[in-house]
Protein backbone atom coordinates (compact mmCIF):
# COMPACT_ATOMS: atom_id res chain seq x y z
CA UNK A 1 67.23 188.17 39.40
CA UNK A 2 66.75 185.48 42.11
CA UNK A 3 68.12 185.99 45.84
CA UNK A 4 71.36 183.96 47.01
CA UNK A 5 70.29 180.73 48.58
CA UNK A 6 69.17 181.28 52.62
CA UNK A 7 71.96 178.75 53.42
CA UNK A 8 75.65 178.85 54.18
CA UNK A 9 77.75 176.27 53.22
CA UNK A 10 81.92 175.62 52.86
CA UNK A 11 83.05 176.43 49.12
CA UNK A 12 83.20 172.55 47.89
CA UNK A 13 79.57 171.81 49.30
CA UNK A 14 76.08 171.46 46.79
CA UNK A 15 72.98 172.21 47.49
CA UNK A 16 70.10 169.29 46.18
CA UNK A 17 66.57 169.88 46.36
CA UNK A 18 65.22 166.26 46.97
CA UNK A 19 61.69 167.10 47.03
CA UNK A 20 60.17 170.48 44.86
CA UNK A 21 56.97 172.87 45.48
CA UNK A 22 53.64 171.02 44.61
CA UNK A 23 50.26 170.38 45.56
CA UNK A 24 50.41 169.03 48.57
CA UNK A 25 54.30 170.51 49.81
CA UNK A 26 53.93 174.30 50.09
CA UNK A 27 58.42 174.50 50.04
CA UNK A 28 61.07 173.28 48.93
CA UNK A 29 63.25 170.10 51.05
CA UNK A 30 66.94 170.88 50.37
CA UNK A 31 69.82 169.00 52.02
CA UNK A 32 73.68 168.49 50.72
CA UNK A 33 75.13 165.19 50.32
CA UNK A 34 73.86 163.17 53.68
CA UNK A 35 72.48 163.47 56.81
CA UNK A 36 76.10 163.98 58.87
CA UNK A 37 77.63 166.88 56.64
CA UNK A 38 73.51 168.70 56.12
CA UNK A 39 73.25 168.28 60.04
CA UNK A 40 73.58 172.32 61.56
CA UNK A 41 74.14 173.82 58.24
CA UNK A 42 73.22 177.27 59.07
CA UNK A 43 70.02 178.69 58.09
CA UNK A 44 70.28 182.56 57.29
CA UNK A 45 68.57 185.46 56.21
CA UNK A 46 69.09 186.34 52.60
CA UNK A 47 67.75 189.58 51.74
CA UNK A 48 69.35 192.89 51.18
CA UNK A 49 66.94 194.49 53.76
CA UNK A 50 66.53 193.95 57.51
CA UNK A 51 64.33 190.59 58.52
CA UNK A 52 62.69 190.56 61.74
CA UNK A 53 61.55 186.85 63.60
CA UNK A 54 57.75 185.93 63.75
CA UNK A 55 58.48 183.10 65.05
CA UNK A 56 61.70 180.95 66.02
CA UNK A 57 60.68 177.91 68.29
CA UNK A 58 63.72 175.42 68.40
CA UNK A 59 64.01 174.48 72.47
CA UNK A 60 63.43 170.83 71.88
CA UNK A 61 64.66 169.49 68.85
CA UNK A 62 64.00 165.94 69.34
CA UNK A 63 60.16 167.02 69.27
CA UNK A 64 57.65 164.81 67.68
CA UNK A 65 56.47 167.21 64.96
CA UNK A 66 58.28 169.60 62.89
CA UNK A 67 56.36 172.46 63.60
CA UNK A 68 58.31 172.35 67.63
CA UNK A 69 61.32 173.06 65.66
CA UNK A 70 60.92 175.74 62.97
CA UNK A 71 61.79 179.67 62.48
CA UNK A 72 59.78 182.50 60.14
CA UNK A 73 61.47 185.32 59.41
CA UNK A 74 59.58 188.72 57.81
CA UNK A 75 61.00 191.59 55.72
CA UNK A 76 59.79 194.22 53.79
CA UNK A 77 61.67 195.35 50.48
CA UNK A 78 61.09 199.05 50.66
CA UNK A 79 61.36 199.74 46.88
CA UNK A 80 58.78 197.74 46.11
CA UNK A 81 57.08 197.21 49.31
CA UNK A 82 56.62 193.34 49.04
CA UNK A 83 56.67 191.83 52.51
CA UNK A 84 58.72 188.63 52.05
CA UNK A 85 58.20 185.77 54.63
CA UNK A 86 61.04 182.82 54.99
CA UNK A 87 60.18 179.72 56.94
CA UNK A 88 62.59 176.54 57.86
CA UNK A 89 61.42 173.39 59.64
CA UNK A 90 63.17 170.42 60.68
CA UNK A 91 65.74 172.66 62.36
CA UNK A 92 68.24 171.19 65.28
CA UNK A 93 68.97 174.78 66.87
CA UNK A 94 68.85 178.44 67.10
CA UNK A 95 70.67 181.33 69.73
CA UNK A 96 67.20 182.58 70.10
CA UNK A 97 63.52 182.04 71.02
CA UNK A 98 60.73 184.07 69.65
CA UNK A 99 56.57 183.20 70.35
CA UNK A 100 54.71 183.55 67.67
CA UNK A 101 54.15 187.71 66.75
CA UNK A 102 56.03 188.97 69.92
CA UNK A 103 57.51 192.04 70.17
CA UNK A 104 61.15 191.63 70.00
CA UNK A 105 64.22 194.03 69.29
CA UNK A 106 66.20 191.17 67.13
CA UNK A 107 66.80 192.32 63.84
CA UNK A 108 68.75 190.48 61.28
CA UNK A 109 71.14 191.64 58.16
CA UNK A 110 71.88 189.61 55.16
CA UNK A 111 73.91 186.49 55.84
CA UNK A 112 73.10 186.46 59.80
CA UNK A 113 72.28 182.62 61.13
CA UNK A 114 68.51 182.68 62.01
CA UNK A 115 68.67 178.98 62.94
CA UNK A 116 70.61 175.23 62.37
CA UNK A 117 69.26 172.59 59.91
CA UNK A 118 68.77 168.93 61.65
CA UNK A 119 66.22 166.13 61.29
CA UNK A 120 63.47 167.20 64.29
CA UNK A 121 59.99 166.00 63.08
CA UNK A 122 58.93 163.36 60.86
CA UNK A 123 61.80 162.76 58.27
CA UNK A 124 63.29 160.27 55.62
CA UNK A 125 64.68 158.84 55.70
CA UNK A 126 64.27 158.16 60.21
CA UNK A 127 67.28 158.81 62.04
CA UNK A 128 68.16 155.12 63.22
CA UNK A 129 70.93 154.54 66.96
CA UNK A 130 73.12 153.78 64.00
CA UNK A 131 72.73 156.28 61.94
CA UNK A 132 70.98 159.51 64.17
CA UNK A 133 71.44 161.94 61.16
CA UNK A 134 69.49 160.77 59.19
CA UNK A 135 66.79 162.48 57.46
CA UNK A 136 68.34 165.83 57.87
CA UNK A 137 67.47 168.74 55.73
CA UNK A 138 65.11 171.95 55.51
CA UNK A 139 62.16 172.53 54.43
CA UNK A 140 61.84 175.77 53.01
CA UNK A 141 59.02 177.78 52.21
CA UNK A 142 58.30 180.90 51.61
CA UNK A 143 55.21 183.38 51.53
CA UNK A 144 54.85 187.02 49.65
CA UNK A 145 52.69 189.48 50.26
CA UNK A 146 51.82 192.35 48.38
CA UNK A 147 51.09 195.93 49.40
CA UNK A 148 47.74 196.39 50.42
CA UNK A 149 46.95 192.16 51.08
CA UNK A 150 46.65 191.12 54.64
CA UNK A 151 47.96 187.45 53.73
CA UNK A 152 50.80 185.87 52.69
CA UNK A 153 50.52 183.74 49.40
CA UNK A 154 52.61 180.70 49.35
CA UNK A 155 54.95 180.41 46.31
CA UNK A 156 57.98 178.15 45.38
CA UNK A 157 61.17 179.19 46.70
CA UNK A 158 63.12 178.12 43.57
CA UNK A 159 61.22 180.89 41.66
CA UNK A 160 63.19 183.30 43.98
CA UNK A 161 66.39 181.65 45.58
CA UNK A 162 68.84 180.18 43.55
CA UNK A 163 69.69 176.98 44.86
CA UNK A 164 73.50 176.81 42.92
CA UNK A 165 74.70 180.44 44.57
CA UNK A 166 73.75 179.80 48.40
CA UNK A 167 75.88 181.63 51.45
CA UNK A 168 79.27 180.25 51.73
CA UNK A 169 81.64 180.26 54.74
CA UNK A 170 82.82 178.30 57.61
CA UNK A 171 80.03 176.22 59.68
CA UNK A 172 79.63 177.92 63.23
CA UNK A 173 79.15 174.95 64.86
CA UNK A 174 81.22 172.08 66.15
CA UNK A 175 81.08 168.56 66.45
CA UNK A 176 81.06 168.56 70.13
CA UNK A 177 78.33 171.24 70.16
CA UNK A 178 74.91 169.78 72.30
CA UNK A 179 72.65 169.82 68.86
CA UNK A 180 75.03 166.65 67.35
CA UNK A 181 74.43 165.16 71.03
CA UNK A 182 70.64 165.62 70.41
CA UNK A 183 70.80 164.10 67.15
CA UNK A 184 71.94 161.07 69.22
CA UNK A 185 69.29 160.85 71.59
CA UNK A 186 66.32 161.61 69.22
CA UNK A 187 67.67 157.91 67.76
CA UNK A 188 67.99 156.32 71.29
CA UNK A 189 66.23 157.30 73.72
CA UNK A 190 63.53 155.18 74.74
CA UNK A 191 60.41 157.45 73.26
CA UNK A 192 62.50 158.05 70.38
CA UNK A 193 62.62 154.37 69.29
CA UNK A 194 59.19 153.55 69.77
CA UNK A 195 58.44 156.82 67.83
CA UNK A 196 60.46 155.24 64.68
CA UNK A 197 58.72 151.85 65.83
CA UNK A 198 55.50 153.57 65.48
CA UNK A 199 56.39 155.40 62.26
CA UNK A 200 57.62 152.70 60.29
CA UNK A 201 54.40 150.61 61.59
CA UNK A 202 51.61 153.37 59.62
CA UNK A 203 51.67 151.88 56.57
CA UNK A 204 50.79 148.53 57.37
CA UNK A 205 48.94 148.33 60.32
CA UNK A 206 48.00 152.19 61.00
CA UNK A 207 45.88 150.86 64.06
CA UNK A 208 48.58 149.48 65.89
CA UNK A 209 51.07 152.28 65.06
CA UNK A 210 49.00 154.99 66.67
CA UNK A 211 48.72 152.92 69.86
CA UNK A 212 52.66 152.50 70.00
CA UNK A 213 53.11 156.46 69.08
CA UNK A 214 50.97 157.19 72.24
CA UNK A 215 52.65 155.03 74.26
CA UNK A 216 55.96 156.98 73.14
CA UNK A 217 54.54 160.35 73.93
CA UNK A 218 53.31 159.52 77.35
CA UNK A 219 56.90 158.16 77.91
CA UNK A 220 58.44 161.06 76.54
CA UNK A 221 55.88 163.78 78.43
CA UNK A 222 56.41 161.69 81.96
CA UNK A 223 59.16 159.08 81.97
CA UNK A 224 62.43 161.73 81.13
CA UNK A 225 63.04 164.84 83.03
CA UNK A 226 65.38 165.63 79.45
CA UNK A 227 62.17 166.89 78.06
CA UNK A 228 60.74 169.46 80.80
């Protein structure tokens, strides 16, 4: 029996997997039919049991790398003692922050929103001033561990979430909410174009590319107060 998939969507919305578990991607990327409707999907927590956060680090989701905007959530099944691990990346937004392994008193239940999908990190397609959602999805992976292991053992998601029977409900977001105005300025602001400059530059003049993505992360570190 596979677990409902860890995302909530309206009733007429599909799930696609655009890119599976392999070699060299430890999860599965899974959007719905473009960048505007996958943008703040709500990420949740599946399981039967209780999940508690690791790890939910989603202040700045116009960050250069995805790992500035991702959540892992841990639960143990207690009748078979398998500690199950989610983790989403690429996310746009979340009502909390959790450092890695603190101590924290949230706790969530099946179906409660651990975080928002969106297009932080490298993505593809790049969000464009034209087009800032694009790109948008989650990547989704997902580690197991077994009583008596100390680590987790990265397997494919699809083995255990079924990808047709995800969450469904309303969105809990709105289009006026601040993470559809951060889409916007990940695509315009001035350290956000030379980042897709930069990007788009690596695999034909890798040399040059790395120059303009420094130049874009001094800009962003000192030239906008937006990012303190």
């Amino acid at each position: 029996m596979k677990y409902k998939f860890p995302l909530r969507i309206p009733d007429s919305w599909k799930l696609t997997v655009t890119q599976g578990f392999h070699e060299n991607h430890n999860g599965n990327d899974v959007a719905v039919d473009d960048g505007v409707m996958t943008f703040g999907i709500p990420f949740v927590w599946c399981f039967p049991f209780p999940g508690k956060p690791y790890e939910i680090q989603v202040d700045n989701p116009v960050a250069a790398l995805a790992t500035k905007a991702r959540a892992q959530v841990d639960g143990t099944d207690p009748a078979t003692g398998i500690t199950y691990s989610i983790i989403g990346l690429h996310l746009s937004s979340s009502p909390y922050t959790v450092l890695p392994g603190s101590n924290t008193d949230i706790v969530f239940k099946q179906g409660d929103t651990i975080a928002h999908l969106g297009n932080s990190g490298v993505v593809r397609p790049l969000p464009t001033p034209e087009k800032p959602f694009d790109g948008s999805h989650i990547h989704l992976a997902l580690g197991i561990k077994k009583p008596g292991e100390a680590n987790y053992t990265m397997v494919d998601p699809s083995i255990y979430f079924d990808v047709t029977n995800p969450f469904r409900g309303a969105d809990d977001l709105t289009k006026d909410d601040p993470i559809y105005k951060w889409a916007h300025d990940k695509a315009t602001l001035p350290s956000a174009k030379l980042t897709f400059l930069g990007q788009s530059m690596m695999s034909t003049n890798p040399t040059q590319a790395r120059i303009v993505l420094a130049v874009a992360m001094v800009i962003k570190a000192f030239g906008s107060s937006w990012y303190n």
